[in-house]
Each structure stands twice: as C-alpha cells, then as structure tokens.
N, C-alpha and C. Protein backbone atom coordinates (compact mmCIF):
# COMPACT_ATOMS: atom_id res chain seq x y z
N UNK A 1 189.44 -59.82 -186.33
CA UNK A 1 189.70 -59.71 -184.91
C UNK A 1 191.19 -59.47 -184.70
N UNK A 2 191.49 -58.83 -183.87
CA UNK A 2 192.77 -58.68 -183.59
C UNK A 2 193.65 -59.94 -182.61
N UNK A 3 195.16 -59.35 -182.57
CA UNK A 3 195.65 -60.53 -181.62
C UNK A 3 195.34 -60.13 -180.33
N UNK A 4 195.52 -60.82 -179.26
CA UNK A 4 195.34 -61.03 -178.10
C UNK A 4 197.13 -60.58 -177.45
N UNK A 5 197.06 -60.14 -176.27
CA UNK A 5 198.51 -59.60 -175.67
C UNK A 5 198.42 -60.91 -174.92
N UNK A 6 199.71 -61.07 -174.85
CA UNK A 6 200.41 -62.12 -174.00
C UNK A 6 200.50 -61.61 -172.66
N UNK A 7 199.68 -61.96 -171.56
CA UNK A 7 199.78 -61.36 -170.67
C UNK A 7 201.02 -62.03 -169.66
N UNK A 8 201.77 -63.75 -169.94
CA UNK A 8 202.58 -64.39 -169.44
C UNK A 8 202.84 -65.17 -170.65
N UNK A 9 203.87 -65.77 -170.24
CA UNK A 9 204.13 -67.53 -170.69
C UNK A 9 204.47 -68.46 -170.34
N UNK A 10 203.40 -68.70 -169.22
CA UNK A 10 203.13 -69.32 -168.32
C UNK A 10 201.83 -69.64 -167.77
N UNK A 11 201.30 -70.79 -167.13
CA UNK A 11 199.95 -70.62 -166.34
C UNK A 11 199.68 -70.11 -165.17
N UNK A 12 198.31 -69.88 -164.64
CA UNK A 12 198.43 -69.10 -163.98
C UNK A 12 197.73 -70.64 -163.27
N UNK A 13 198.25 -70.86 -161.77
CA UNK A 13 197.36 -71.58 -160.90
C UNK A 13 196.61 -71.37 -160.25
N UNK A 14 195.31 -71.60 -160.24
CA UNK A 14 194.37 -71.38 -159.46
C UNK A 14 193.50 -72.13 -158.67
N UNK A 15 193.04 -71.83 -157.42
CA UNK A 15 192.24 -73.22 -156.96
C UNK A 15 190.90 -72.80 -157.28
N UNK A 16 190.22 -73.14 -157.55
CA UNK A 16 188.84 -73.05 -157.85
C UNK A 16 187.81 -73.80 -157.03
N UNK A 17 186.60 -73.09 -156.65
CA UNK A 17 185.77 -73.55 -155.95
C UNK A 17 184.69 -74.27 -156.82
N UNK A 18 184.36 -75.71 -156.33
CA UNK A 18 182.85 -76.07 -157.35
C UNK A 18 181.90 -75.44 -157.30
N UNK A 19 181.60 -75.35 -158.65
CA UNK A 19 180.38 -74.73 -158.64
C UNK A 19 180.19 -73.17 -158.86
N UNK A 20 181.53 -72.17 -158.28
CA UNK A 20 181.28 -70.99 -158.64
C UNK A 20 181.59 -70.47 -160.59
N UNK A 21 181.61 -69.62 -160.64
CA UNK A 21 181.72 -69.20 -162.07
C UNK A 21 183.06 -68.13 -162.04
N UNK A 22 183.92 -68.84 -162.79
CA UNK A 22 185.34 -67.70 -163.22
C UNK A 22 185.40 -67.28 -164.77
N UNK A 23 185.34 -65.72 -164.94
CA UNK A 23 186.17 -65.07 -166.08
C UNK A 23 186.91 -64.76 -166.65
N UNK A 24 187.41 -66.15 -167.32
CA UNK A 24 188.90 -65.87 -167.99
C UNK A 24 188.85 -64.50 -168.83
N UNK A 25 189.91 -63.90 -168.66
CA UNK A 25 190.12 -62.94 -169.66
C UNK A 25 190.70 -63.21 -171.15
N UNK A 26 190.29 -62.95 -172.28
CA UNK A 26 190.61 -63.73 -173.54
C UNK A 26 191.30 -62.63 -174.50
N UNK A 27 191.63 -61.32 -173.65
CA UNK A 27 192.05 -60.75 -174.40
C UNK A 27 193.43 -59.97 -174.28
N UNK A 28 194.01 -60.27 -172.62
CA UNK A 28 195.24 -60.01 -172.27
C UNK A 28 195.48 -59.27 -171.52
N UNK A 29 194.86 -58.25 -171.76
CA UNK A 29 194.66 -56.84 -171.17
C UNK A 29 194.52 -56.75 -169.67
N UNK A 30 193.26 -57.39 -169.33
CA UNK A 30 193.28 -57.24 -167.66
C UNK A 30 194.29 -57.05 -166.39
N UNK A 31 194.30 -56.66 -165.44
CA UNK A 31 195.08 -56.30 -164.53
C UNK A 31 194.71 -57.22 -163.38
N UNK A 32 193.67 -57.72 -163.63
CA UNK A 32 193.65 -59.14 -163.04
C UNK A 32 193.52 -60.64 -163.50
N UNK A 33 194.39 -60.85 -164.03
CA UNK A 33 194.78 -61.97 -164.50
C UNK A 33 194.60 -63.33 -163.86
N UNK A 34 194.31 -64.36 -164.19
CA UNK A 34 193.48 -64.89 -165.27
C UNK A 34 192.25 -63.91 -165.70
N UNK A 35 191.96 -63.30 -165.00
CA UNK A 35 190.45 -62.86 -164.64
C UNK A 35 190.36 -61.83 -165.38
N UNK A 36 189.21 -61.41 -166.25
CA UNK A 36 188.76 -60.38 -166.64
C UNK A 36 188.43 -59.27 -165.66
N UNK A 37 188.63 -58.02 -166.10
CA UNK A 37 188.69 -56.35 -164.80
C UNK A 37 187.81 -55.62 -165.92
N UNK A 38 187.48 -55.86 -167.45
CA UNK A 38 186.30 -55.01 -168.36
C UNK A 38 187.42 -54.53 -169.01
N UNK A 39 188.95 -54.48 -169.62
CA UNK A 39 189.61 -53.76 -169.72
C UNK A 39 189.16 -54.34 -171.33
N UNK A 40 188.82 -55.23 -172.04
CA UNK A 40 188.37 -55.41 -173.37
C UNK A 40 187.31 -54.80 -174.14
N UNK A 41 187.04 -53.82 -173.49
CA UNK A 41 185.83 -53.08 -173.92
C UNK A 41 186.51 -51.89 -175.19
N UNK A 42 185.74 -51.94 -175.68
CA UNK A 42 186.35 -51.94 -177.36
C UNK A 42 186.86 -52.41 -178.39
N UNK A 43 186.67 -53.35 -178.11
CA UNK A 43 187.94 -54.57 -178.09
C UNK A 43 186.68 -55.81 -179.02
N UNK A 44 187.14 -56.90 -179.92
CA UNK A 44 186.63 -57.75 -180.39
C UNK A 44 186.23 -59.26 -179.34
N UNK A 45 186.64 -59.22 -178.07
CA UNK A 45 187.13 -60.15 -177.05
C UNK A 45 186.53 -59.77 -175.89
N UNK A 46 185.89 -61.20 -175.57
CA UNK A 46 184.38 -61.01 -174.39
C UNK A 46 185.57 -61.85 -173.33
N UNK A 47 185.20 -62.08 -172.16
CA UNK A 47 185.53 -62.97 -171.59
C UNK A 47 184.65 -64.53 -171.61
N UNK A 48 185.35 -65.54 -171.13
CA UNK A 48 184.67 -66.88 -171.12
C UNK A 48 184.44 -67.21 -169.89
N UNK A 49 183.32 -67.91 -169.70
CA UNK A 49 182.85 -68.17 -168.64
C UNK A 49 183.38 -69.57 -168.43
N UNK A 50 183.85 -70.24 -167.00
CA UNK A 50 184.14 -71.35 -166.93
C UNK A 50 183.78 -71.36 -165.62
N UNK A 51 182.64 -72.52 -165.41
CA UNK A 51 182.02 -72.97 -163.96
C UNK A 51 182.82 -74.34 -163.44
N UNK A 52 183.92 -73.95 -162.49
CA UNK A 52 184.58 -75.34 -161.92
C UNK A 52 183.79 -76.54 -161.63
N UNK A 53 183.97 -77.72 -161.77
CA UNK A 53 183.39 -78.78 -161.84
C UNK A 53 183.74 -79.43 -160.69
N UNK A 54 185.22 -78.91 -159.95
CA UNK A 54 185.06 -79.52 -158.83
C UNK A 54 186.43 -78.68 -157.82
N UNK A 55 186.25 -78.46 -156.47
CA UNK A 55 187.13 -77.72 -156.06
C UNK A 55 188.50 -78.43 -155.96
N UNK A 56 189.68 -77.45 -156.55
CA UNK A 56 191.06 -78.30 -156.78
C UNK A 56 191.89 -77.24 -157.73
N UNK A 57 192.80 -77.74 -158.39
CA UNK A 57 193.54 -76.47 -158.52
C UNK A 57 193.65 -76.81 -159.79
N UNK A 58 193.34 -75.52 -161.04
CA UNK A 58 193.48 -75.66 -162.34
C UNK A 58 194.60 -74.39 -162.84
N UNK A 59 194.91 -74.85 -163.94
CA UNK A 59 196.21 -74.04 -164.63
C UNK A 59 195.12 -73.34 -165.88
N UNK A 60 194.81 -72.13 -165.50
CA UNK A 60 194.48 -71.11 -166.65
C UNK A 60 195.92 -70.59 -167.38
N UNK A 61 195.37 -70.12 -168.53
CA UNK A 61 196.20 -69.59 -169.67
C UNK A 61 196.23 -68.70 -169.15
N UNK A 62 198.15 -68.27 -169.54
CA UNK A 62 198.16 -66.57 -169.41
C UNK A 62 198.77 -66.17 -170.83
N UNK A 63 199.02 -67.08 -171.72
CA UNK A 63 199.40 -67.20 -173.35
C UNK A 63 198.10 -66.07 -173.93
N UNK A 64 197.43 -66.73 -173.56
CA UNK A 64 195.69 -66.59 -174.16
C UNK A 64 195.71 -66.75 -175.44
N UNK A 65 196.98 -68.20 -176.18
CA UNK A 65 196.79 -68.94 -177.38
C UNK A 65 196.35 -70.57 -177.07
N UNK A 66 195.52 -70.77 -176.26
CA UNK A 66 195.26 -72.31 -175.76
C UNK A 66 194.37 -72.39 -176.79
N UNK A 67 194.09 -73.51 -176.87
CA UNK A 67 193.65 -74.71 -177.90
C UNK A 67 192.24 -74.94 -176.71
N UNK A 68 192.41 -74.63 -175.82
CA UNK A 68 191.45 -75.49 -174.69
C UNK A 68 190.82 -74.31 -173.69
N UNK A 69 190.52 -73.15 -174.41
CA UNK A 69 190.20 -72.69 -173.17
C UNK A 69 189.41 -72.79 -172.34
N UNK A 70 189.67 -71.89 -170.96
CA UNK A 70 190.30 -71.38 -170.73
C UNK A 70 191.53 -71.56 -169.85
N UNK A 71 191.78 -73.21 -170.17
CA UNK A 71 192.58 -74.17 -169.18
C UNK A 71 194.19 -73.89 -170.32
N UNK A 72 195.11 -74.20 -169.67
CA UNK A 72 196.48 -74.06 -170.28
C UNK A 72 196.47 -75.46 -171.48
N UNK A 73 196.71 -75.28 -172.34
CA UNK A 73 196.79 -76.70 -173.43
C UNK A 73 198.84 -76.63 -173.08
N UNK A 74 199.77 -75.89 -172.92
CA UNK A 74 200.77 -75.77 -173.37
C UNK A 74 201.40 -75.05 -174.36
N UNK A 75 200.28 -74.41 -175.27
CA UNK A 75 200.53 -73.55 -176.02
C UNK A 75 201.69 -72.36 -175.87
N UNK A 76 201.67 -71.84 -174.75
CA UNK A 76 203.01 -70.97 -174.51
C UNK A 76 204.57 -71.19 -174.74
N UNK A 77 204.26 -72.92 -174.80
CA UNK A 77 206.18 -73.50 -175.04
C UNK A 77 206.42 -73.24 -176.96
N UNK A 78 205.41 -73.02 -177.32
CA UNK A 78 205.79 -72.75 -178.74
C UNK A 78 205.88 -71.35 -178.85
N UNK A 79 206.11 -70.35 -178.19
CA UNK A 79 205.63 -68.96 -178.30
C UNK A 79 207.40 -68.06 -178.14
C-alpha cells in the first residue's frame, strides 16, 4: 500500500450530529477534508465510516497517521 498525503498537521474540528454517518478520508487526497469527495479511486485507500455517538464536537485527523481513527490520536506533533 502506499503512503497517505498529509493533507494538514493539524485536526480538523468538527461538530457532528448523533447518529448520522461521516467519511473520513484515509487517503489525503480529498478536497473535502476530513471528508472523502471519491478522489482515492485507484488508490489502495477506502474511506472509514464513523457514526457519531453523540452530537458535540470531535477533532478528525488531517495527518491521516492516527493510531485511532478516524479521531486525531496526536500523531501529527511527531511529523
């Protein structure tokens, strides 16, 4: 598999609604960030599905080297 582009190094904040379903993008590329736009197509790298558990504001990866995805672990301060 190949590497993944750093699309930041930084998180991205987002508020999230319970219950709906968000597509992290896992491969960098997208033009909508956090969010997958299909731009991985050819590519070894699907997006992940993550259904908020409760409405409030979460820190997605824009590293897209987390330990935790698709939530920020901190991974970007080593980068």
């Amino acid at each position: 598999m190949s590497d993944s582009v750093i699309a930041q190094k930084s998180p991205y904040p987002v508020e999230v609604v319970e219950g709906k379903k968000y597509f992290w993008c896992s491969c960098g590329k997208s033009g909508r960030q956090p969010f997958c736009d299909g731009s991985h197509e050819g590519t070894d790298f699907l997006p992940q599905t993550y259904t908020a558990p409760a409405s409030k504001t979460l820190y997605f990866c824009g590293c897209k080297h987390t330990k935790g995805a698709p939530l920020c672990d901190g991974a970007h301060n080593a980068l």
